[in-house]
Structure formats: C-alpha cells, structure tokens
Protein backbone atom coordinates (compact mmCIF):
# COMPACT_ATOMS: atom_id res chain seq x y z
CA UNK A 1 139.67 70.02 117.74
CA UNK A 2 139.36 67.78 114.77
CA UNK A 3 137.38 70.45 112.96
CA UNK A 4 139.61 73.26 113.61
CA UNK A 5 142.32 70.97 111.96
CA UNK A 6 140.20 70.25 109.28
CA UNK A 7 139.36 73.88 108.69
CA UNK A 8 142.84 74.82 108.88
CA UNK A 9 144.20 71.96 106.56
CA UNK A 10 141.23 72.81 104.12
CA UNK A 11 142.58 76.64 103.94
CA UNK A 12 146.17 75.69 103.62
CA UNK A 13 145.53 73.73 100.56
CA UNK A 14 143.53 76.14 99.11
CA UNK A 15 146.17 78.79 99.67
CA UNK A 16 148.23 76.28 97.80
CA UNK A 17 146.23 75.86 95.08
CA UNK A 18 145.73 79.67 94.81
CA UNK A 19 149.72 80.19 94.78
CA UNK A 20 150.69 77.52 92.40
CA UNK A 21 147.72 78.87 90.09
CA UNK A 22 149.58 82.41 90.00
CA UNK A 23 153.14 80.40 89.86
CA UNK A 24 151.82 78.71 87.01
CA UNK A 25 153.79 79.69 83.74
CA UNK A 26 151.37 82.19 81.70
CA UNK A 27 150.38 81.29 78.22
CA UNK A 28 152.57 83.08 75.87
CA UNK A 29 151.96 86.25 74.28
CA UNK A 30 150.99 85.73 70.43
CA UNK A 31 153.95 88.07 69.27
CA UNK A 32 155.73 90.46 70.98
CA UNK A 33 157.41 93.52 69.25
CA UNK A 34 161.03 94.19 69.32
CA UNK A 35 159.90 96.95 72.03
CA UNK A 36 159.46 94.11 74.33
CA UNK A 37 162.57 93.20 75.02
CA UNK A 38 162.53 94.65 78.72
CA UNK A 39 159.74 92.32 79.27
CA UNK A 40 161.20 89.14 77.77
CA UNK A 41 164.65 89.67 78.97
CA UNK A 42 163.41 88.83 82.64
CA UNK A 43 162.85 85.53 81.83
CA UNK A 44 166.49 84.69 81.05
CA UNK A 45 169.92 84.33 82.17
CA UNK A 46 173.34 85.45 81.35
CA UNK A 47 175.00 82.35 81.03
CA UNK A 48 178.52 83.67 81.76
CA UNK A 49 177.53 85.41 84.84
CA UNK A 50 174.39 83.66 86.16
CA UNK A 51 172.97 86.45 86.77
CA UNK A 52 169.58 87.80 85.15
CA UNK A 53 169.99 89.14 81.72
CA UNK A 54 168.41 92.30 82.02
CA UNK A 55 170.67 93.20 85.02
CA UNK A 56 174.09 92.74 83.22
CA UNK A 57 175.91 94.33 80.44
CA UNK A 58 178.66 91.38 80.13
CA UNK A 59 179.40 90.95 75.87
CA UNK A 60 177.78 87.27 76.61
CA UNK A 61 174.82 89.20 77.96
CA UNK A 62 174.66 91.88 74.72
CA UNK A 63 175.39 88.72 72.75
CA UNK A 64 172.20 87.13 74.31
CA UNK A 65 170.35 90.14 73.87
CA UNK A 66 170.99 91.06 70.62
CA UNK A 67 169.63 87.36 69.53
CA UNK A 68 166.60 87.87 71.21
CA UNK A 69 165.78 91.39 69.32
CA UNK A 70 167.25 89.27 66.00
CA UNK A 71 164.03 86.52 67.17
CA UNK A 72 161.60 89.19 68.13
CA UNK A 73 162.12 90.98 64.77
CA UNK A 74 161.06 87.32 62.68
CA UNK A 75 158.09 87.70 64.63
CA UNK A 76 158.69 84.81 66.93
CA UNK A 77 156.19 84.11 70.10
CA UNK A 78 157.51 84.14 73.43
CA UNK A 79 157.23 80.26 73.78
CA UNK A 80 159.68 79.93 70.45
CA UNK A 81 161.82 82.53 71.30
CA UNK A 82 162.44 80.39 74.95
CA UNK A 83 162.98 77.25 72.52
CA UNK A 84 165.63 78.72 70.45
CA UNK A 85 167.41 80.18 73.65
CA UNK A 86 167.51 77.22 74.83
CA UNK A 87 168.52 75.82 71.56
CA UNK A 88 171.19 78.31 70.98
CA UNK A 89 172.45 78.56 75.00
CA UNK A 90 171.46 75.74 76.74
CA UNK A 91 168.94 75.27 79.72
CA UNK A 92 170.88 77.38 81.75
CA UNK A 93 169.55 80.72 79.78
CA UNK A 94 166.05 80.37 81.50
CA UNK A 95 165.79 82.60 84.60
CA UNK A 96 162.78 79.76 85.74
CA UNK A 97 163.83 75.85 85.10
CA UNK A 98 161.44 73.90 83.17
CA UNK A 99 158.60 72.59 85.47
CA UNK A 100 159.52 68.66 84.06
CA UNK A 101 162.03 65.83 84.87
CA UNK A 102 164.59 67.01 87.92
CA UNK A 103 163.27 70.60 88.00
CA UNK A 104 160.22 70.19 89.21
CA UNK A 105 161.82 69.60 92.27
CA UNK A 106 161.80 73.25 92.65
CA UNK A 107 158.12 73.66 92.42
CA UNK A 108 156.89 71.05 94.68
CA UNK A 109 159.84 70.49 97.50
CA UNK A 110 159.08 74.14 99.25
CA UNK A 111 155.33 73.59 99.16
CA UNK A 112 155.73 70.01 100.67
CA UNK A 113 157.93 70.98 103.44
CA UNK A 114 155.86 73.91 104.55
CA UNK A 115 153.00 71.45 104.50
CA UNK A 116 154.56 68.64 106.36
CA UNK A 117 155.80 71.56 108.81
CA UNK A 118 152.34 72.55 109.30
CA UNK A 119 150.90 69.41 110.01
CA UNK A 120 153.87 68.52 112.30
CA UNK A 121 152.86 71.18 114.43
CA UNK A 122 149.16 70.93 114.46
CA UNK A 123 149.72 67.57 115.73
CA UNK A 124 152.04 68.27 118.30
CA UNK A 125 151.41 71.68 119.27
CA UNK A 126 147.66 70.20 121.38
CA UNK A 127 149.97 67.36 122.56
CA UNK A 128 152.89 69.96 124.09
CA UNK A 129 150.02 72.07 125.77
CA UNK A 130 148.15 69.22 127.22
CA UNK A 131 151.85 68.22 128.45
CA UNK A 132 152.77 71.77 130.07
CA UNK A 133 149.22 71.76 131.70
CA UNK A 134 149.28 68.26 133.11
CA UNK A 135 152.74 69.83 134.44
CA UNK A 136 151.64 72.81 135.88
CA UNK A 137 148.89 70.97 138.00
CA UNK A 138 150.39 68.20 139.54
CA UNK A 139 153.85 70.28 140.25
CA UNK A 140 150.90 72.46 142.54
CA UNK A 141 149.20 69.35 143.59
CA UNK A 142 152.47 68.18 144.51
CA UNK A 143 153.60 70.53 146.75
CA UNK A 144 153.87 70.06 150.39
CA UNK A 145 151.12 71.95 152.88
CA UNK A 146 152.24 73.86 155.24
CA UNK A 147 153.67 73.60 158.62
CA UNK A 148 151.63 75.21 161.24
CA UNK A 149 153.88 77.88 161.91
CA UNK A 150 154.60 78.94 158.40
CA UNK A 151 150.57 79.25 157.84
CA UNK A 152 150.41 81.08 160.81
CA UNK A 153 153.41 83.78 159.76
CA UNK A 154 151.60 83.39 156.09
CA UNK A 155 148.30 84.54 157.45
CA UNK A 156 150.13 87.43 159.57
CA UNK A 157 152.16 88.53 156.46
CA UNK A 158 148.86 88.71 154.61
CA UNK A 159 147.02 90.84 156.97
CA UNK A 160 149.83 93.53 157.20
CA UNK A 161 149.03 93.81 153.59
CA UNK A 162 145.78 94.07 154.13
C-alpha cells in the first residue's frame, strides 16, 4: 500500500515537473520581423476590452498594435518589445502575468490544490473502503438466523427452483 502511494506520488510530481517545464516562459526569439506580429500579438491584451489583442479590432487595440509593428520594425526582441508594452500600457497588456511578486500565485495555487486533492484522497480513499467493508460484514454477521419455520419454507422455496 505504501508503495503504490509512493509510486503514485513519485508520478504525480513528475507530471508536474513535466507541465511546469512546458508552462515555463520560452526564451525569446532574437528578433522577430514585422511579419510576426500574429505571433507576438498572442501574448498581449487589449487594455480597454480585456480581451486578447489579436481577437479585437477596438482603436485601443489598433493603437496597441500599431506600436508593436512601430517596435518590431527597430528591430526589438520579443523580451523588449514585452518591456516597452508594459512601459507604454501597463501590466495589464500581458495576456500571461509576470511569474514574480503576487502573480505567481497563478502558477503555483492550481498545482498545489490538485496536489493536496490528490493526497487527500489517497489517504482517505483505503480508510473509506476498509470502513464500507468492515460494514458490509458485520451488518451480515449481524443478522438474526432463522426461525425454524422460515428455513424450512426457505429450503422448500429453493427446491421449486431447483
């Protein structure tokens, strides 16, 4: 039992590891064209509407747009165009928070809870079965026998099906 937890707790975290690897922030590309913009749009926000840039057409959202192409064309990386967004809109504009301060709330709260939910029930789960068995013998232990003349209309019954 202890090694099947084990096992399973040992998988978990490196399915954990494996997704927080992949949710990791990239490194930036060295310097993206103004063709890019498709690509680097995603990672911001209108912040008029809230919603992501590249799904809107608001003038705050052209206005945002139209900044980035004005970055892309000095031949800015993707790690100082996010700094001058930032700079120039606020932290709002980024479609991911920072991973830092407050924010990385974010990251680490869902993967917490979903581990602490897991080992909740890993614990308990054994301890609920062992319950509902104990249960489900002594209710049959339990039970009265029979009286003499319901064992004998039991046995009848039983050979008519016979």
């Amino acid at each position: 039992m202890v090694r099947r937890v084990r096992r399973s707790l040992l998988g978990f975290a490196a399915c954990l590891a494996l997704a927080l690897t992949i949710a990791a922030p990239g490194a930036a590309a060295a310097s993206p064209g103004p063709g890019q913009l498709p690509s680097i749009e995603s990672q911001f926000m209108c912040v008029s509407c809230h919603e992501p840039l590249e799904l809107v057409n608001s003038p705050q959202a052209q206005s945002e747009k139209a900044y980035i192409v004005s970055l892309l064309k000095k031949g800015e990386t993707v790690a100082q165009i996010k700094a001058d967004m930032v700079a120039q809109y606020g932290p709002a504009v980024l479609a991911r928070p920072p991973a830092s301060g407050f924010n990385l709330t974010v990251y680490i709260l869902p993967p917490a809870i979903l581990l602490a939910g897991l080992l909740f029930l890993a614990f308990t789960l054994p301890k609920w079965r062992r319950r509902a068995k104990l249960a489900a013998t002594t209710s049959l232990s339990r039970s009265a026998p029979l009286r003499p003349d319901q064992a004998k209309r039991l046995d009848d019954e039983l050979s008519k099906l016979i």
